[in-house]
N, C-alpha and C. Protein backbone atom coordinates (compact mmCIF):
# COMPACT_ATOMS: atom_id res chain seq x y z
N UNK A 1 12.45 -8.01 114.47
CA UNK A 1 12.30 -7.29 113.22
C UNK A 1 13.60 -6.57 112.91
N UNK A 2 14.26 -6.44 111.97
CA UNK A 2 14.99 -5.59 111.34
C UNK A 2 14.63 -4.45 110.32
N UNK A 3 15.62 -3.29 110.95
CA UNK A 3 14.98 -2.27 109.39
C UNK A 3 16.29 -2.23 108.39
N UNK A 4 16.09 -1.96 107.15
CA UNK A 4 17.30 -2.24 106.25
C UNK A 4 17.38 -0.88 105.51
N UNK A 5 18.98 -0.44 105.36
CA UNK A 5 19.25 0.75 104.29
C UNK A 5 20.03 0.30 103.34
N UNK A 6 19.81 0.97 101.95
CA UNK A 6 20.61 0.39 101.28
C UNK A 6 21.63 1.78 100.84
N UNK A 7 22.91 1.72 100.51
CA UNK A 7 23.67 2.53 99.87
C UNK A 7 24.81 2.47 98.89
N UNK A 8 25.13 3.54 98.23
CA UNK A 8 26.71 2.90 97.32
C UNK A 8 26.06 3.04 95.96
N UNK A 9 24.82 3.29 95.55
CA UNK A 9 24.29 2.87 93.92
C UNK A 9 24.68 4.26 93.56
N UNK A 10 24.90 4.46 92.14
CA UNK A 10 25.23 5.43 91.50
C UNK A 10 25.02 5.33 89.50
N UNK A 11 26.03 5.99 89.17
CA UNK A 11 26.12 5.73 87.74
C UNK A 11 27.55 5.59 87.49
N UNK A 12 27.93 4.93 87.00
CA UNK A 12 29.21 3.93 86.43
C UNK A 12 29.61 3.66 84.82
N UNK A 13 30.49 3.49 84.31
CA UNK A 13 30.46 3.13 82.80
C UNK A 13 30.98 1.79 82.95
N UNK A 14 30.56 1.18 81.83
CA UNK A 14 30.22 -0.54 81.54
C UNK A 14 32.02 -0.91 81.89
N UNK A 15 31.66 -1.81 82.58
CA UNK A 15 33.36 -2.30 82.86
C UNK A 15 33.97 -1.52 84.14
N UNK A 16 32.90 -0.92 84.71
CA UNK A 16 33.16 -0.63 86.27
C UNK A 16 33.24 -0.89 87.04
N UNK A 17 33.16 -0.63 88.56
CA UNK A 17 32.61 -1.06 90.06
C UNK A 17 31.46 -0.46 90.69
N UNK A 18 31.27 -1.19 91.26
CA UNK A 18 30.41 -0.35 92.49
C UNK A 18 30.24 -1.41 93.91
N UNK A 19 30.41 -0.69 95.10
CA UNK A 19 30.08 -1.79 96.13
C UNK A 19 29.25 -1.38 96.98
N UNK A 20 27.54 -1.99 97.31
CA UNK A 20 26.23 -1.54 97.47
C UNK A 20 26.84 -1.78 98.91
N UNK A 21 26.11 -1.34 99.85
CA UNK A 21 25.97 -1.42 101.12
C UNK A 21 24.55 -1.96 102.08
N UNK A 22 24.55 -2.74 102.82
CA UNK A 22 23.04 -2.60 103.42
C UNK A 22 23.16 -2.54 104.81
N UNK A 23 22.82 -1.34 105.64
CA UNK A 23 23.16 -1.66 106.84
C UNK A 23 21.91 -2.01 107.70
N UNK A 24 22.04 -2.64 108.48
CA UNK A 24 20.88 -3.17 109.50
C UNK A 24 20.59 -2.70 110.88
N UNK A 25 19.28 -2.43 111.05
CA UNK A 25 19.17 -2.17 112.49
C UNK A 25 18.21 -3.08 113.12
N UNK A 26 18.33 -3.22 114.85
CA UNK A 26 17.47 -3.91 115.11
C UNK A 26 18.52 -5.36 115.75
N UNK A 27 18.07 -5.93 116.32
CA UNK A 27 18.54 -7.08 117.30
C UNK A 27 18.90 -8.30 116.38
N UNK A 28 20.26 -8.61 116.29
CA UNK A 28 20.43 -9.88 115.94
C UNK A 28 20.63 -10.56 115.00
N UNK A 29 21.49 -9.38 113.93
CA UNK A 29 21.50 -9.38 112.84
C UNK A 29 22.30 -10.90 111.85
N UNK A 30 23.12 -11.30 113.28
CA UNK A 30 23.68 -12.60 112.98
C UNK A 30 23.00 -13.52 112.55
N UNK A 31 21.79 -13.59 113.09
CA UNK A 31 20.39 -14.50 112.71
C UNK A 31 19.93 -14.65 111.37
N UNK A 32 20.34 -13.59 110.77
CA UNK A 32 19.13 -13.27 109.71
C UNK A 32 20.30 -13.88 108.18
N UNK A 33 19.24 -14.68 107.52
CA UNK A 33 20.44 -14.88 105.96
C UNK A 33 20.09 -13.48 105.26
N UNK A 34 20.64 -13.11 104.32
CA UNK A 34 20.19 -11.77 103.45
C UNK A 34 20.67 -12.50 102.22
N UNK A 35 19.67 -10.96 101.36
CA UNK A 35 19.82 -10.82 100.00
C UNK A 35 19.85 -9.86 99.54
N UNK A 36 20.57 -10.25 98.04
CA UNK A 36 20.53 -9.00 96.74
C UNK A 36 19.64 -9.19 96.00
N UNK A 37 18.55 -8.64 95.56
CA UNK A 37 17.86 -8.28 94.34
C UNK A 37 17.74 -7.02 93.60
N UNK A 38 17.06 -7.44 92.41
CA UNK A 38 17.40 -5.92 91.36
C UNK A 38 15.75 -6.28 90.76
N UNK A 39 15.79 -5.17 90.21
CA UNK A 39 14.35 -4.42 89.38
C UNK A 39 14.89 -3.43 88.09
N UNK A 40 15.07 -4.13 86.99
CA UNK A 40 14.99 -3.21 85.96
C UNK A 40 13.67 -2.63 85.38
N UNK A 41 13.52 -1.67 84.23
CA UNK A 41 12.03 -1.27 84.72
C UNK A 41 11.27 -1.96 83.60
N UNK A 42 9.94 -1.99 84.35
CA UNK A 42 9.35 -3.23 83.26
C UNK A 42 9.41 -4.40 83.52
N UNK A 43 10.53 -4.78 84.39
CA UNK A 43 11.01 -6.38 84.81
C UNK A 43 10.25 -6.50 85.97
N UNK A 44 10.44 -7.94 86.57
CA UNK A 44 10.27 -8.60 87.91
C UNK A 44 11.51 -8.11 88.55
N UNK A 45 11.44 -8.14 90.02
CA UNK A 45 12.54 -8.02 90.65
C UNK A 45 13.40 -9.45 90.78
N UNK A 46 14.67 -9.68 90.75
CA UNK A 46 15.04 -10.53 90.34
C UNK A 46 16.34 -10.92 91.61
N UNK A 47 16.56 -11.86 91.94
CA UNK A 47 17.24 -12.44 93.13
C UNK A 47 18.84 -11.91 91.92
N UNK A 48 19.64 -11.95 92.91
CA UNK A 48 21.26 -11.32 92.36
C UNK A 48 22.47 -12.51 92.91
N UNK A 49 21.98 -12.19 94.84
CA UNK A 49 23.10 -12.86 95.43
C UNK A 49 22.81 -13.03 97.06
N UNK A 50 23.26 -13.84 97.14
CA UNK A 50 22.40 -14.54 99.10
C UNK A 50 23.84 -14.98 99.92
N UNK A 51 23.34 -14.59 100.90
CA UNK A 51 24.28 -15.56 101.97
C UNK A 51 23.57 -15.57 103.23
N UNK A 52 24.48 -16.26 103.25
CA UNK A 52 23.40 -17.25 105.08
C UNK A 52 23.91 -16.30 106.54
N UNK A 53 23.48 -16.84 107.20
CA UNK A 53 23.46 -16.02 108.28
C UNK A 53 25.08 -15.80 109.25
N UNK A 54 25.84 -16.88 109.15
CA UNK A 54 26.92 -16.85 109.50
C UNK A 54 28.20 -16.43 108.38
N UNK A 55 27.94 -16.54 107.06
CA UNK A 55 28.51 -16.02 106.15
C UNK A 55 29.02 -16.98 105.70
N UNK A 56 28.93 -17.92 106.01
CA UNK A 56 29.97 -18.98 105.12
C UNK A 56 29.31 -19.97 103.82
N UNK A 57 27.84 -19.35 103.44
CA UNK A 57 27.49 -19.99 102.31
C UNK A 57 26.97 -18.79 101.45
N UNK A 58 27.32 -18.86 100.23
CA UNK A 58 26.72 -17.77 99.06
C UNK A 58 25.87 -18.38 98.40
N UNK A 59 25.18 -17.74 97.38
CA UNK A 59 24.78 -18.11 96.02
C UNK A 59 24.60 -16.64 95.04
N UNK A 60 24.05 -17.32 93.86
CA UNK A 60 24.35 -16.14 92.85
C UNK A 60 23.76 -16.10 91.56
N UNK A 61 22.92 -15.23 91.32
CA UNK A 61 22.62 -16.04 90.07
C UNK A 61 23.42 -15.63 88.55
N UNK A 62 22.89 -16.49 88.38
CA UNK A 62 24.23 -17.30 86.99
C UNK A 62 24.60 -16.02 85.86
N UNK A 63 23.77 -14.79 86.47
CA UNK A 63 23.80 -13.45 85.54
C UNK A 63 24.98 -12.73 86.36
N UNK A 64 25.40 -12.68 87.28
CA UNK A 64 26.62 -11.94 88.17
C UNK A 64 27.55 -13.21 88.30
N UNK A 65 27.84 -14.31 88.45
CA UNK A 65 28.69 -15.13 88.81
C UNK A 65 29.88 -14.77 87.83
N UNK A 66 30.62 -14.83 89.01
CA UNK A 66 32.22 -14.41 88.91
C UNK A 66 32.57 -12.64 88.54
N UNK A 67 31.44 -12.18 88.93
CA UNK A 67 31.64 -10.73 88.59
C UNK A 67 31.43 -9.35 89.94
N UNK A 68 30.04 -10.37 90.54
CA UNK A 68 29.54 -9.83 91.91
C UNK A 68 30.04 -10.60 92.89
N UNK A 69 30.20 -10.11 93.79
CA UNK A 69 30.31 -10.86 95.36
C UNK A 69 29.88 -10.46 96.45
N UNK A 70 28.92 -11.36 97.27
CA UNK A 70 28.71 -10.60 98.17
C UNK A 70 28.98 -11.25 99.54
N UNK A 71 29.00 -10.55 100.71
CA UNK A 71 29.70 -10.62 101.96
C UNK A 71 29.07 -9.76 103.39
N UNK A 72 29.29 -9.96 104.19
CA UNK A 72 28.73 -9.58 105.46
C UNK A 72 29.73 -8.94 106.21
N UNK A 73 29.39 -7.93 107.21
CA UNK A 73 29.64 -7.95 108.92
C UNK A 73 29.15 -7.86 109.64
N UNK A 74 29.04 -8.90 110.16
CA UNK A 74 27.97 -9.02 111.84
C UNK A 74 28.41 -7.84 112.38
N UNK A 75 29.72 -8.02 112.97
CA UNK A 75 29.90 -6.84 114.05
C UNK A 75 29.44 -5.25 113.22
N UNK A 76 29.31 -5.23 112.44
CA UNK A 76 29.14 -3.87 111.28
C UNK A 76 27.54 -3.91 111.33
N UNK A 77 26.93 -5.49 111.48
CA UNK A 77 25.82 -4.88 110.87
C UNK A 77 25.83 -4.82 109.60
N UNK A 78 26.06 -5.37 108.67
CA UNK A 78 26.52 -4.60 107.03
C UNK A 78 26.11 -6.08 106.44
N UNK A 79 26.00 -5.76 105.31
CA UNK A 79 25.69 -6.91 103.82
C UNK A 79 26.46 -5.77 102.96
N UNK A 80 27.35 -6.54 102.11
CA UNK A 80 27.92 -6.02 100.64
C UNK A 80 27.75 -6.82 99.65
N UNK A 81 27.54 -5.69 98.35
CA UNK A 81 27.61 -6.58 97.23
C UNK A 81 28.37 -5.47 96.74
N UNK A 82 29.63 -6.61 96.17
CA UNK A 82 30.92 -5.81 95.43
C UNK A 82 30.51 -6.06 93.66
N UNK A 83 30.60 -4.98 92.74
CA UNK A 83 29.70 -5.50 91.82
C UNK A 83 30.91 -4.91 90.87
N UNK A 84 31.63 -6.35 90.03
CA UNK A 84 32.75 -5.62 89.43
C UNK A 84 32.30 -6.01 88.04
N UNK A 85 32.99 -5.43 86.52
CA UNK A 85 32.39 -5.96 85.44
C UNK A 85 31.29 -5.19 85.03
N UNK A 86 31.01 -4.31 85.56
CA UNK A 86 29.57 -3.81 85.17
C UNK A 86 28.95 -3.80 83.80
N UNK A 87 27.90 -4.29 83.38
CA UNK A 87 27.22 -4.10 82.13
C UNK A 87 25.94 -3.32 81.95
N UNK A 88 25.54 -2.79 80.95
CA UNK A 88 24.35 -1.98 80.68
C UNK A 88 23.37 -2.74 81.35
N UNK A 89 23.24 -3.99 80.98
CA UNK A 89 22.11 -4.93 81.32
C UNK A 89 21.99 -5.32 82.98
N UNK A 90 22.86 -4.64 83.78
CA UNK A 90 22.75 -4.49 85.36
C UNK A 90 22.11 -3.60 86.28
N UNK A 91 22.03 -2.59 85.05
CA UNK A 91 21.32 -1.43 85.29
C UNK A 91 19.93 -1.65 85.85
N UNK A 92 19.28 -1.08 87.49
CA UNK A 92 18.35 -1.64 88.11
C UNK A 92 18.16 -1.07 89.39
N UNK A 93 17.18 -0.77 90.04
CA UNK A 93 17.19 -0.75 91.76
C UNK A 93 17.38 -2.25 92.23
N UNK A 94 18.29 -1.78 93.38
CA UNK A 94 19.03 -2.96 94.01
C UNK A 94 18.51 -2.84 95.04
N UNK A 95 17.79 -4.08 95.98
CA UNK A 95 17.28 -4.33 97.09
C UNK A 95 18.16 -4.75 98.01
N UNK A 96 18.14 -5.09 99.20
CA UNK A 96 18.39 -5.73 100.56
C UNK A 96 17.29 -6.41 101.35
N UNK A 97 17.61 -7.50 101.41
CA UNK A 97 16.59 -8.06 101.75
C UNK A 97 16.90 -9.26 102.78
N UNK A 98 16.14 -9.52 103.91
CA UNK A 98 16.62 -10.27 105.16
C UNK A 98 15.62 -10.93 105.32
N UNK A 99 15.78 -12.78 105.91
CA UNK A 99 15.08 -13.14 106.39
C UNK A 99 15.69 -14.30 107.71
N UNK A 100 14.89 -14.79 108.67
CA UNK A 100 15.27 -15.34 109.96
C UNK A 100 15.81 -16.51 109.43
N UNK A 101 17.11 -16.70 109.59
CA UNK A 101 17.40 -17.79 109.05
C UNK A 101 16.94 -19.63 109.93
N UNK A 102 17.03 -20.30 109.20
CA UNK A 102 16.17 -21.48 109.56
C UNK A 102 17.41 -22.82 109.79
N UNK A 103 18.79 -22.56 108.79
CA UNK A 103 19.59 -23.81 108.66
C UNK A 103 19.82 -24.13 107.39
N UNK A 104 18.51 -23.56 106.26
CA UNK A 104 18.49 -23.95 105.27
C UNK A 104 19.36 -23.51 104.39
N UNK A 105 20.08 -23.99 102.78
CA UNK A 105 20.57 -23.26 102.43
C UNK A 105 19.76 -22.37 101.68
N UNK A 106 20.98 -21.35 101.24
CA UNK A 106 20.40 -20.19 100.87
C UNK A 106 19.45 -19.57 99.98
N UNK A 107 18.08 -18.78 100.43
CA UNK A 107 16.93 -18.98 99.46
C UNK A 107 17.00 -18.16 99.01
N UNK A 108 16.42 -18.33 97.17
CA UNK A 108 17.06 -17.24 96.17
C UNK A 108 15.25 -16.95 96.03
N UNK A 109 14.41 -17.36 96.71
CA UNK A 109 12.77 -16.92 96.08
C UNK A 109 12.77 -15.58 97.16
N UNK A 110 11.99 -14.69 96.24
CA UNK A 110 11.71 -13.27 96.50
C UNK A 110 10.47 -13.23 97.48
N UNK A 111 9.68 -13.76 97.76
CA UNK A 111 8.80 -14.03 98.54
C UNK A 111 9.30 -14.82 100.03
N UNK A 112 10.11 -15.08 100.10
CA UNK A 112 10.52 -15.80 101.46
C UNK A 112 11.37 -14.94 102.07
N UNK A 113 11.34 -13.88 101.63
CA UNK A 113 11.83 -12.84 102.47
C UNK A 113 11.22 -11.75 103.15
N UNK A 114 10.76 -11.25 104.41
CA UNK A 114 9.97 -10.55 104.57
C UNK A 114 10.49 -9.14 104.71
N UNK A 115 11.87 -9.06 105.30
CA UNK A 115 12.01 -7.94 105.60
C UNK A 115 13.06 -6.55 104.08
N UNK A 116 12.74 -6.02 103.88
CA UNK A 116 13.24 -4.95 102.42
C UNK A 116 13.61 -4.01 103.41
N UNK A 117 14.40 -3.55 102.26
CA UNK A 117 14.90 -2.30 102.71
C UNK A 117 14.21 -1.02 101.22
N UNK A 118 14.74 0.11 100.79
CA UNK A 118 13.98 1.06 100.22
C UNK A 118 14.59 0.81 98.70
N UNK A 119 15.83 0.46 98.58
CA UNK A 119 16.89 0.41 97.56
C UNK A 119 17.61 1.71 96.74
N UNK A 120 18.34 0.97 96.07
CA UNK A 120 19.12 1.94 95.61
C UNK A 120 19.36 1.64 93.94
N UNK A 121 19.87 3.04 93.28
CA UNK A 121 19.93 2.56 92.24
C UNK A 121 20.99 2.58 91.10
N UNK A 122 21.10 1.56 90.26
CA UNK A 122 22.36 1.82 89.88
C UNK A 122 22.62 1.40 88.37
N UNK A 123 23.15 2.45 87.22
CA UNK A 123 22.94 2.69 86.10
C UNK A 123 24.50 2.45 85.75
N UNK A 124 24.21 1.70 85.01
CA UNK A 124 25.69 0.95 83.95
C UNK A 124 25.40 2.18 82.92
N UNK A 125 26.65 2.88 82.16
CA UNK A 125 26.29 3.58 80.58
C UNK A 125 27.20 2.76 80.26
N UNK A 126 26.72 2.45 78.76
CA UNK A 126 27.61 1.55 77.92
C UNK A 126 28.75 2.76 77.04
C-alpha cells in the first residue's frame, strides 16, 4: 500500500507556473505507475497526466499537452507535475494518484487506480 501527499497548489495569474508535488510513503514506490487528475467544481474528475513506473513513458491529455509535464523520483519518492501556461480553465483540485504497475502502458481511467492522495488546489485568475 502506499499513502500519497499532494503539494505546490496555490493561486497564480493566467500565463503562469506552478509545480504540484506528490510525495509517497510506503514500500516500493518504483513499482507503482502514477497520476495527475483534476476536479473543477461541478465537473468529473478528470485524468491530466500519467507515467509508468520506471519513468520512461508519459501521457497527457490533449487539454495540458505541451504545457504540463510530468516526472518522477524514485529515490525522492516524488511525482511532479510542472504546470506552465496556466489558464482560467485549469483551475481545479489536483489529485495524485498510484497504481501497481502491471507492464501496461499508461492508464488514463480514473477507476484503475486505487490508491489517492487528499489533493490540492489550484486557481488560475485570468
Amino acid at each position: 500500500q502506499v499513502q500519497l501527499v499532494e503539494s505546490g497548489g496555490g493561486l497564480v495569474q493566467a500565463e503562469g507556473s506552478l509545480r504540484l508535488s506528490c510525495a509517497a510513503s510506503g514500500r516500493a514506490f518504483s513499482s507503482y505507475d502514477m497520476g495527475w487528475f483534476r476536479q473543477a467544481p461541478g465537473k468529473e474528475r478528470e485524468f491530466v497526466a500519467g507515467i509508468n513506473a520506471g519513468g520512461g513513458r508519459t501521457s497527457y491529455a490533449d487539454s495540458v499537452k505541451g504545457r504540463f509535464t510530468i516526472s518522477r523520483d524514485n529515490a525522492k519518492n516524488t511525482v511532479y507535475l510542472q504546470m506552465n501556461s496556466l489558464k482560467p480553465d485549469d483551475t481545479a483540485d489536483y489529485y495524485c494518484a498510484a497504481r501497481m504497475s502491471v507492464g501496461i502502458p499508461v492508464v488514463t481511467t480514473r477507476t484503475m487506480y486505487p490508491y489517492w492522495g487528499q489533493g490540492t488546489q489550484v486557481t488560475v485568475s485570468s
